[in-house]
Protein backbone atom coordinates (compact mmCIF):
# COMPACT_ATOMS: atom_id res chain seq x y z
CA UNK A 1 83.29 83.99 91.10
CA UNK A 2 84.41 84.41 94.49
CA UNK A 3 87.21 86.65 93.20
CA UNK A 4 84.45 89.13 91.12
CA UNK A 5 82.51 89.60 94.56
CA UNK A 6 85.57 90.65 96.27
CA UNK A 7 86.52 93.23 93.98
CA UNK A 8 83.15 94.36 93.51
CA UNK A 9 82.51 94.47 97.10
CA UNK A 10 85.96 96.57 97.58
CA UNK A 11 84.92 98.95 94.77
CA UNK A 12 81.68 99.80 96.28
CA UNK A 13 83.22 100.51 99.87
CA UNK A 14 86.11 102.99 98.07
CA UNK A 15 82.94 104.88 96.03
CA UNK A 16 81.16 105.36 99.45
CA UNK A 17 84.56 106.31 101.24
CA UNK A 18 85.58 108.85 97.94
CA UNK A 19 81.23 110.48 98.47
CA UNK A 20 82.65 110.31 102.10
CA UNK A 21 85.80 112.31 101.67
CA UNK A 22 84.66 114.66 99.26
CA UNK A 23 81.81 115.60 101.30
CA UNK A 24 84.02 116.25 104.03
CA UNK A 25 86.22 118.39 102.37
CA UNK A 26 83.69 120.59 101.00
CA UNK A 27 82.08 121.21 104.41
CA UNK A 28 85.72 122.70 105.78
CA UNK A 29 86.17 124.38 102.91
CA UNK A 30 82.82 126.51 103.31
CA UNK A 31 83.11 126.77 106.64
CA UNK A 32 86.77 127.61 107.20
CA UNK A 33 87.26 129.64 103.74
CA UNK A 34 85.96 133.01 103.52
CA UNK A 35 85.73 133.88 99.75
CA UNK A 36 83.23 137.33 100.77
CA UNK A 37 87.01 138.65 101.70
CA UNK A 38 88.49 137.75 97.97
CA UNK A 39 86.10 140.03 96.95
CA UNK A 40 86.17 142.98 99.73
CA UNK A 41 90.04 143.82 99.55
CA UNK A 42 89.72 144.12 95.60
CA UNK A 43 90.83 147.84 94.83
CA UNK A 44 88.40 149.93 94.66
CA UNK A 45 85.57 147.41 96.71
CA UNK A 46 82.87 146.45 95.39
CA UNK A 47 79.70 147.32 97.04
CA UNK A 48 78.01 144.78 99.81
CA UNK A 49 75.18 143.82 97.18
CA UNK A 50 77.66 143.81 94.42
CA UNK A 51 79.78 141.13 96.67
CA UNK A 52 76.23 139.39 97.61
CA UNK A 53 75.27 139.05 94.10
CA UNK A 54 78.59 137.51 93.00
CA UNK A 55 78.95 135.06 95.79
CA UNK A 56 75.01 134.23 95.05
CA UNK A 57 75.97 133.99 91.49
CA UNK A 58 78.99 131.27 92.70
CA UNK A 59 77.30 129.82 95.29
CA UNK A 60 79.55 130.77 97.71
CA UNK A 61 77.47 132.92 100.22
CA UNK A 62 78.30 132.27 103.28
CA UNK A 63 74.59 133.98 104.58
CA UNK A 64 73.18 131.18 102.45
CA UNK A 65 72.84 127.59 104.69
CA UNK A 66 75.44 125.75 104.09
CA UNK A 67 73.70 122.39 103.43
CA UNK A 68 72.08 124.37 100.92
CA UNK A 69 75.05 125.03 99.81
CA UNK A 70 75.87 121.35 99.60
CA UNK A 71 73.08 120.39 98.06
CA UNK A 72 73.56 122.82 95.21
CA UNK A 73 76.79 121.61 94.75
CA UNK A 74 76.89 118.07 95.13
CA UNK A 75 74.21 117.58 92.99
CA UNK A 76 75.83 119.57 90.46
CA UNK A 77 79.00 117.13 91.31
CA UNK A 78 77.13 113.98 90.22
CA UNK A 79 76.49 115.38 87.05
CA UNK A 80 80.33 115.99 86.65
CA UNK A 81 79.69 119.29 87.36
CA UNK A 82 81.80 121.02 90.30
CA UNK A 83 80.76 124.80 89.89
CA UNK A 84 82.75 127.49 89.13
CA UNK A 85 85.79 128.83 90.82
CA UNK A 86 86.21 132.54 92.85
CA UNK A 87 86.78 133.91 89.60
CA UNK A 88 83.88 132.51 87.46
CA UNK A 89 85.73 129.74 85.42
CA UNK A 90 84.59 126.36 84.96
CA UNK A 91 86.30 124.46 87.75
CA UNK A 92 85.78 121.23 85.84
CA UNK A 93 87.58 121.81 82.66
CA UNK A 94 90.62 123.45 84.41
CA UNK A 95 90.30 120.03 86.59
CA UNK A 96 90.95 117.71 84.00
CA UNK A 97 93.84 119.98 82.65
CA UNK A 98 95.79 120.22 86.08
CA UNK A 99 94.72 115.96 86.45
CA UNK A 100 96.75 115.39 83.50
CA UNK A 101 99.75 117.27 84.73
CA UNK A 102 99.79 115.57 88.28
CA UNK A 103 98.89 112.12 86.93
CA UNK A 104 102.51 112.28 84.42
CA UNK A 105 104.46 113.23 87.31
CA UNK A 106 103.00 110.80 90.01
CA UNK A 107 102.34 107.67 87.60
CA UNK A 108 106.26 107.44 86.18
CA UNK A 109 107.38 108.64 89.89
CA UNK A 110 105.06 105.53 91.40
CA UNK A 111 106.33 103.02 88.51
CA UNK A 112 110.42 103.88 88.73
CA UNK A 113 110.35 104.41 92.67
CA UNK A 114 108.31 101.05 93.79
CA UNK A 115 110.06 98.91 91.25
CA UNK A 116 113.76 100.08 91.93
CA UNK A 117 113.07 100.18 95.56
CA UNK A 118 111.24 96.93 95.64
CA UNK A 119 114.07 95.44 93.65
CA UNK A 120 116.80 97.24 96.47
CA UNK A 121 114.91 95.78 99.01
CA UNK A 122 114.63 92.51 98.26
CA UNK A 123 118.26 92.12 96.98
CA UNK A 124 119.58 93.54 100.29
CA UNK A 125 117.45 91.10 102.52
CA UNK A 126 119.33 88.35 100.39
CA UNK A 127 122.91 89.85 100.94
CA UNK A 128 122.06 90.41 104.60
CA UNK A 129 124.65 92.57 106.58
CA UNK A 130 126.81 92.90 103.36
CA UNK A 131 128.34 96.22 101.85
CA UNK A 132 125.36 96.06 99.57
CA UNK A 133 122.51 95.65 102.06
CA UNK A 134 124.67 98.42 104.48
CA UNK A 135 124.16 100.74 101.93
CA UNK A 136 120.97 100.32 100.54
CA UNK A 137 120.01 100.56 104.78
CA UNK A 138 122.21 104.18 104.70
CA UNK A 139 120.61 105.31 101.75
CA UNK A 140 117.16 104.98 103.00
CA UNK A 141 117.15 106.17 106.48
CA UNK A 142 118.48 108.88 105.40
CA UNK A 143 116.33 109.91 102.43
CA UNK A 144 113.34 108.81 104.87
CA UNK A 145 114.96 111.21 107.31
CA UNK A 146 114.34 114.17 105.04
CA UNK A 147 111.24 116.14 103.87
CA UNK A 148 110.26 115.58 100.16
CA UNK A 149 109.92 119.76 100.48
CA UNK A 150 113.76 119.86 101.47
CA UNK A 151 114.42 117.45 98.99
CA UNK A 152 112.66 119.04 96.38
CA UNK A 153 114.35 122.08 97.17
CA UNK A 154 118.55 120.64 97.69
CA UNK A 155 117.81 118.85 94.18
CA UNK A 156 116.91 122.23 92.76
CA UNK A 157 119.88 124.05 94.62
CA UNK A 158 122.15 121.27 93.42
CA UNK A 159 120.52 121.70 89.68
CA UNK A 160 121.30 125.34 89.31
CA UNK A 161 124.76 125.14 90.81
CA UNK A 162 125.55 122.38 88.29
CA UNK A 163 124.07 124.58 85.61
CA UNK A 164 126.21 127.57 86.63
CA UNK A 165 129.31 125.07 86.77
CA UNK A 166 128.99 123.10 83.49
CA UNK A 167 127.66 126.93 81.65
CA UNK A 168 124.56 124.78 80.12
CA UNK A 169 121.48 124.33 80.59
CA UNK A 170 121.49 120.66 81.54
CA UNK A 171 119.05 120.32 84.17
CA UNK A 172 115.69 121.94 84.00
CA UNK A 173 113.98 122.88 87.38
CA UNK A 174 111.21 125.23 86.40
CA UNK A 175 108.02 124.87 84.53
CA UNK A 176 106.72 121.79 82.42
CA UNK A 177 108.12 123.41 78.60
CA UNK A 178 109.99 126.04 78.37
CA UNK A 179 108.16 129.13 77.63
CA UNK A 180 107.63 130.29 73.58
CA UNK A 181 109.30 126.27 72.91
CA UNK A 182 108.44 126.36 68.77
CA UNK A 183 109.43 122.45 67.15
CA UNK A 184 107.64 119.25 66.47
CA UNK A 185 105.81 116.79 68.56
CA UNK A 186 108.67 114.95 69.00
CA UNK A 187 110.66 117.70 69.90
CA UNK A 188 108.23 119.34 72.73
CA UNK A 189 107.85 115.78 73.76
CA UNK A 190 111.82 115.79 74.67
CA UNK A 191 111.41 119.13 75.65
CA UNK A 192 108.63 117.99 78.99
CA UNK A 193 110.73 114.70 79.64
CA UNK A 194 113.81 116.76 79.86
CA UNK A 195 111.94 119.27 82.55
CA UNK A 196 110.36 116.50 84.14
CA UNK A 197 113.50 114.93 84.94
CA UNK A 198 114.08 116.96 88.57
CA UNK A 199 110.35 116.68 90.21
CA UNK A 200 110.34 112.63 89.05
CA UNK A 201 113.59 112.08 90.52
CA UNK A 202 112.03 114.02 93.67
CA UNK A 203 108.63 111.92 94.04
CA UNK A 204 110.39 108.82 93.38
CA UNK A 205 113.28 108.89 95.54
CA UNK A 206 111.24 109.03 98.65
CA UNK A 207 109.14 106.10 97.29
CA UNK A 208 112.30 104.45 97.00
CA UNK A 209 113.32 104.64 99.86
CA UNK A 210 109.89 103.52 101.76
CA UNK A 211 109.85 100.25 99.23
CA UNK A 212 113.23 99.47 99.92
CA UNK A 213 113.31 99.05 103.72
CA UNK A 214 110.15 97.39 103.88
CA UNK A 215 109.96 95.39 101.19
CA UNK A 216 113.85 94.49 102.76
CA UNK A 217 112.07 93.27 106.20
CA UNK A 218 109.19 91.24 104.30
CA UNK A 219 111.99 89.72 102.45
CA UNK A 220 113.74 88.62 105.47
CA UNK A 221 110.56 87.06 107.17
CA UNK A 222 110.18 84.56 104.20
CA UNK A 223 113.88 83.80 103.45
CA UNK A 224 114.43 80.86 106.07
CA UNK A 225 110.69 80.03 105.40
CA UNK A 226 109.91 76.07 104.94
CA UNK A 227 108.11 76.59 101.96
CA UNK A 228 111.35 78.02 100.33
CA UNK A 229 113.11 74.86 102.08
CA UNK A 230 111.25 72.77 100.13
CA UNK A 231 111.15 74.13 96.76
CA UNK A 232 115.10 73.93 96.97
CA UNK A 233 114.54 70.18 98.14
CA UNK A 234 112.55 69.38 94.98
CA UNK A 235 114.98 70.74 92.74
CA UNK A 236 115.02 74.22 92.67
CA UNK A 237 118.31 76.16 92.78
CA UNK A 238 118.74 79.16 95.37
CA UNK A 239 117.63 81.51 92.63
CA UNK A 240 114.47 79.92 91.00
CA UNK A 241 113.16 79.82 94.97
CA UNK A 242 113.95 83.04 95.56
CA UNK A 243 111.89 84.42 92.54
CA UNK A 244 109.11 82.04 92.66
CA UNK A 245 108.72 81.63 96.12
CA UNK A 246 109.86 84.07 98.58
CA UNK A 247 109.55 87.53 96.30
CA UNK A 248 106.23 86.69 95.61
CA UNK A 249 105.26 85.24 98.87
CA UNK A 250 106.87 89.06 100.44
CA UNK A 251 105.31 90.89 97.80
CA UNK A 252 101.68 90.48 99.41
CA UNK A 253 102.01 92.85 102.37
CA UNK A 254 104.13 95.28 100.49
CA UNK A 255 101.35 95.54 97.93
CA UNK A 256 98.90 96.37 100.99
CA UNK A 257 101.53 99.35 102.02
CA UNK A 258 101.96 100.68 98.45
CA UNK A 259 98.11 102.11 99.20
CA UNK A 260 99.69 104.39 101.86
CA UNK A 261 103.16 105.71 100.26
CA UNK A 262 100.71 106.52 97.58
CA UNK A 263 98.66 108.82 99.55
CA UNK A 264 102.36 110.15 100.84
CA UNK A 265 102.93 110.92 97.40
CA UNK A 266 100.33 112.95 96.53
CA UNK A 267 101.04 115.08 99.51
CA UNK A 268 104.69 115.24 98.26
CA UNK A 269 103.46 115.97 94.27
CA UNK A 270 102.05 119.06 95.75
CA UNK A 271 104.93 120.82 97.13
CA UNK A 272 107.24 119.15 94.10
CA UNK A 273 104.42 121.08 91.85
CA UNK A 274 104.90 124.50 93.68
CA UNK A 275 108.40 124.46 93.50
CA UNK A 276 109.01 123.11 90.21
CA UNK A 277 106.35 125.50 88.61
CA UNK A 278 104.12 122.87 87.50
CA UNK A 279 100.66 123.50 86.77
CA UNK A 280 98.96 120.79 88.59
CA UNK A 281 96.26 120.00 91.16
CA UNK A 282 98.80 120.25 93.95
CA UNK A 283 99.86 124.17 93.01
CA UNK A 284 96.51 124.78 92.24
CA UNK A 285 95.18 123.68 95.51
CA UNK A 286 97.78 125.88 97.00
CA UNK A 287 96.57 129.03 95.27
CA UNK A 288 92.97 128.34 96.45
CA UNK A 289 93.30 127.92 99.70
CA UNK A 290 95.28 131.15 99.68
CA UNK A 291 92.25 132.84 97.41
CA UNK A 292 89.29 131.01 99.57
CA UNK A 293 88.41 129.25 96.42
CA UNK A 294 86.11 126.74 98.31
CA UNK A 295 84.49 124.98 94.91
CA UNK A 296 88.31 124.33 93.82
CA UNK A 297 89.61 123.01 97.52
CA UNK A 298 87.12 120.26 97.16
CA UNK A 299 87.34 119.16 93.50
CA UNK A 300 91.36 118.71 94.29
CA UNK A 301 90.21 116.73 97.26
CA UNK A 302 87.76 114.41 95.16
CA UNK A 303 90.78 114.28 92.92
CA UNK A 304 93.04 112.82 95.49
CA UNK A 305 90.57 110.82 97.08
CA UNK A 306 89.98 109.18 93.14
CA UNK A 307 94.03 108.53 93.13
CA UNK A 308 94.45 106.96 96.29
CA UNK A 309 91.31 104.92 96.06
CA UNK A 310 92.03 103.58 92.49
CA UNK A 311 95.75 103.27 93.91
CA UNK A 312 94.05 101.18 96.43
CA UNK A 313 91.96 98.94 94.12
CA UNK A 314 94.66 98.44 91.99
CA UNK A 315 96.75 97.11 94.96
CA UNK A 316 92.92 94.76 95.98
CA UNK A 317 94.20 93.39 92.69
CA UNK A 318 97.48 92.78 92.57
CA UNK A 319 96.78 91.28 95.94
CA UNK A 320 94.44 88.51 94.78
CA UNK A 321 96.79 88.02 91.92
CA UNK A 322 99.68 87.25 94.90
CA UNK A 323 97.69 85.46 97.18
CA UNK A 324 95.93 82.47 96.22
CA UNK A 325 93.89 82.11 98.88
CA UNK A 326 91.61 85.18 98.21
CA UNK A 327 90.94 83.47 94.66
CA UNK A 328 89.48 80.89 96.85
């Protein structure tokens, strides 16, 4: 019972915090976007009413109060409607398109990076000061060290070169398919796993290497614990402690921090998406900002503010799973 008021009390807070956000992010967007100049430096310019009826058309008149503005829009919001871009599309529909596309790349980028670097970390904390734990350390300070832009971009550099070298395509590091791809399911299914190779790698290597020094230091904290003491005493070996005890024990704070590399991600996904050429909400938020789409700015901020809140939930979860004590 307990446990069902917790959750439900942490869901409530992360809906007020994601009204929060989004409102947030719609007031800079109207305030510090100017979409009246999208339309003046089109070739030949419209007139001033033309521009005045369009904006009024888009609700994006900036001679219009912006809480009315607001209004207009949030209330079209909670209907799951979020207006219409600069250039009169639905903004919704080409939402839920882009979502899809960021939510492949971030979810298998989240799963392979947190595991493998969880499973790094707490593997080096057991072989302490060893070759292994030396170089798992390297590795990670020095990925941590780095960008996910630069990153993004040396994997790409490093995927053409090895392209040129081997005279095969055997790394793809542009678009999601390749353009005019004709086959079966199964076929344009290979086809995306085999382009999404390069921007996964990308996303989850910096996870990795976030998991894997702190879930190392977490590890260390509970190794010379007495609880894992006195499993061994009752009959335990080294092993079945280890697992049962310490990893899980450990896990509980990383769990807490997975909330924040997430929100790193989806920073990262949006560089990852502009130079990969994939169509996602982290490209498109790009191009708006750059077209003073304000209606599209803040439906990729709801969008991310959904993510990391449901990331965070999900870890509100896994947390009460770990911990027994929240349970009671």
């Amino acid at each position: 019972m307990f446990l069902g008021k917790f959750l439900a009390r942490r869901l409530l807070n992360y809906v007020v915090l994601i009204f929060i956000a989004t409102s947030f992010a719609y007031l800079l967007a109207a305030t510090h976007l100017d979409p009246r100049a999208y339309f003046e430096q089109m070739q030949p310019p419209p007139s001033p009413e033309a521009v005045n009826n369009q904006l009024d058309s888009l609700n994006l008149n900036d001679r219009t109060p912006i809480a009315e503005r607001y209004v207009t829009w949030m209330s079209g919001v909670l209907t799951g409607d979020f207006g219409r871009n600069i250039q009169g599309g639905d903004v919704t529909s080409q939402m839920w398109m882009k979502a899809g596309v960021t939510l492949r790349l971030i979810t298998v980028a989240t799963i392979l990076g947190s595991a493998i670097g969880i499973a790094v970390g707490a593997y080096a904390a057991v072989r302490q000061y060893r070759g292994f734990d030396k170089a798992a350390t390297a590795s990670s300070f020095f990925v941590l060290s780095i960008p996910t832009v630069v990153i993004a971009i040396v994997v790409q550099v490093i995927a053409v070169a090895a392209n040129d070298g081997l005279g095969l395509q055997l790394f793809r590091y542009s678009g999601e398919y390749s353009a005019g791809f004709d086959g079966a399911w199964w076929e344009l299914l290979l086809n995306r796993v085999h382009h999404a190779v390069l921007p996964t790698f990308v996303l989850a290597v910096a996870l990795f290497a976030a998991f894997a020094r702190y879930q190392r230091n977490m590890m260390l904290d509970v190794l010379g614990a007495d609880f894992v003491r006195t499993a061994m005493a009752k009959g335990l070996t080294r092993r079945q402690a280890l697992f049962k005890h310490a990893l899980r024990t450990a896990l509980i704070p990383t769990i807490t921090y997975f909330t924040f590399t997430f929100g790193a991600l989806v920073s990262g996904a949006t560089f990852t998406e502009k130079i990969y050429g994939w169509h996602g909400m982290g490209a498109w938020l790009i191009d708006s900002v750059l077209r003073h789409d304000v209606h599209v700015v803040a439906a990729v901020s709801w969008f991310m503010a959904i993510t990391i809140m449901a990331a965070s939930f999900l870890s509100d979860i896994l947390y009460a799973w770990l911990d027994p004590r929240v349970r009671v």
